[in-house]
Protein backbone atom coordinates (compact mmCIF):
# COMPACT_ATOMS: atom_id res chain seq x y z
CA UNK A 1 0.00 0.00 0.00
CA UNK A 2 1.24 3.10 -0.83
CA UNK A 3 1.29 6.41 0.93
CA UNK A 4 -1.49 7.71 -0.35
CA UNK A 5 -3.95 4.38 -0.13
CA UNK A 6 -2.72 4.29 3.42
CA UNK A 7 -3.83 8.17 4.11
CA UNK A 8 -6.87 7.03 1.62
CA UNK A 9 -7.82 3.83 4.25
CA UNK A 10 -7.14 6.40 7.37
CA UNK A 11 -9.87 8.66 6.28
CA UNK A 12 -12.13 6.27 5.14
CA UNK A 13 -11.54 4.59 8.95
CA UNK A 14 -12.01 7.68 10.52
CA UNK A 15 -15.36 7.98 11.28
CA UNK A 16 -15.37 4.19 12.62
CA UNK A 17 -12.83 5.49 14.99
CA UNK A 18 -14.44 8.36 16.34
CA UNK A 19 -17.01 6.87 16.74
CA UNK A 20 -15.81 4.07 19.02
CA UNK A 21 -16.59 1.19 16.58
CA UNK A 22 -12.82 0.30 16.38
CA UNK A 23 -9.79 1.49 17.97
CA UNK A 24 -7.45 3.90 17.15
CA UNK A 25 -4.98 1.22 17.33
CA UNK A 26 -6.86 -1.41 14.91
CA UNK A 27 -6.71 1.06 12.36
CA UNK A 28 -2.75 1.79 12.94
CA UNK A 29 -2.40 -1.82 12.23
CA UNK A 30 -4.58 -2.36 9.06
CA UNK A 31 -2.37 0.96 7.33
CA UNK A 32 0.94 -0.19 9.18
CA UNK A 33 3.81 -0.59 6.18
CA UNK A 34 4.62 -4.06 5.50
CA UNK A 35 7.79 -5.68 5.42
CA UNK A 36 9.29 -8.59 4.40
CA UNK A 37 9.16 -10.47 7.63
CA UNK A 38 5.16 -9.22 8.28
CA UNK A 39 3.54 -6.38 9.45
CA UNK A 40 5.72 -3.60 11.37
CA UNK A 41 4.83 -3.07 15.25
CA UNK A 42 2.89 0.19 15.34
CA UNK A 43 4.73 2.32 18.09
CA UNK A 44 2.87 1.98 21.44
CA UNK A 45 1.03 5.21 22.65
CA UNK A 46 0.86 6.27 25.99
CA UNK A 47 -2.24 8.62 27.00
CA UNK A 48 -1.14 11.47 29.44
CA UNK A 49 -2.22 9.50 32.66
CA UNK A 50 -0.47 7.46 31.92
CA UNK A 51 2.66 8.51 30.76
CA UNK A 52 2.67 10.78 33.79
CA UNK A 53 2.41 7.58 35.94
CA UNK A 54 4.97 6.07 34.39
CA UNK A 55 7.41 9.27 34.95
CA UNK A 56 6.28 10.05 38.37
CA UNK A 57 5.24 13.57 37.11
CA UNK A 58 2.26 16.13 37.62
CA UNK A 59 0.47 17.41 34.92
CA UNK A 60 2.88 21.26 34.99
CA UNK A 61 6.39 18.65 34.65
CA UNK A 62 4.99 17.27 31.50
CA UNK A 63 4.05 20.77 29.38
CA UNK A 64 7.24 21.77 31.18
CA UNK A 65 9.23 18.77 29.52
CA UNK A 66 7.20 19.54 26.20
CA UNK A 67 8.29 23.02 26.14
CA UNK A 68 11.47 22.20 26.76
CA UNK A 69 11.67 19.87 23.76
CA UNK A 70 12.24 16.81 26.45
CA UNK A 71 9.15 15.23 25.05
CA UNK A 72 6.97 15.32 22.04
CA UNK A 73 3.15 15.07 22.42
CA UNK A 74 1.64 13.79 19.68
CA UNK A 75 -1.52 15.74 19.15
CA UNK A 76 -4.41 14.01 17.50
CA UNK A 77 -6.37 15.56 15.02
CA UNK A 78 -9.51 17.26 15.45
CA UNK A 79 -9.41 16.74 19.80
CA UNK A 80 -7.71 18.11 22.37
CA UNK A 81 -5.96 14.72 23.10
CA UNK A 82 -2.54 14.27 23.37
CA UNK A 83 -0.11 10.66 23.30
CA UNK A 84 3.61 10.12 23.60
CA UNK A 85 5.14 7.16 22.27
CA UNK A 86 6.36 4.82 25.17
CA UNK A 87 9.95 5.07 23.73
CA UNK A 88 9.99 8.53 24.27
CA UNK A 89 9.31 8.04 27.73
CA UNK A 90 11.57 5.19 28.51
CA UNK A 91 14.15 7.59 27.12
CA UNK A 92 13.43 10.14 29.33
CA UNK A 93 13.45 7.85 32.52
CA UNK A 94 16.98 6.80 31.23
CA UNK A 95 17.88 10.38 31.15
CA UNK A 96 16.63 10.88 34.51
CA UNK A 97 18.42 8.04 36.20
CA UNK A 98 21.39 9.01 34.97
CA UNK A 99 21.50 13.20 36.33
């Protein structure tokens, strides 16, 4: 599938998504890029409970660590919702170990 079937397949899922018929994720995985060994692992998203969980945070250290370009916030489209990739955090956690 190319890029644009896959943005093609996103909108046509959209409204399925939004409306709670299938998950955000199911959709990642039917317009995931193949690869020779199978389908590629879609990244894992963290919500902003969670991730501040995970980081031991409030809500003020995370848009601090956003502004400071610590963490991106991916921002999905069309709601005020935001998701960082569980990578991303790991990372930072790393980062925060070591200083």
């Amino acid at each position: 599938m190319n890029e644009n079937e896959r943005k093609l397949v996103k909108s046509a899922l959209r409204p399925f998504v939004d409306s709670g018929m299938i998950s955000a994720e199911a959709m990642n995985e039917i317009t995931a890029e193949k690869t020779k060994e199978g389908r590629t692992a879609p990244p894992q998203l963290l919500t902003r409970p969670e991730a501040m969980e995970r980081l031991g945070v409030c809500l003020q250290t995370m848009v601090n660590y956003e502004k400071a370009g610590l963490l991106n916030g991916i921002r999905i489209a069309g709601r005020r919702m935001v998701r960082y990739r569980s990578s991303d955090i790991e990372a930072l956690l790393e980062v925060k170990k070591v200083a």
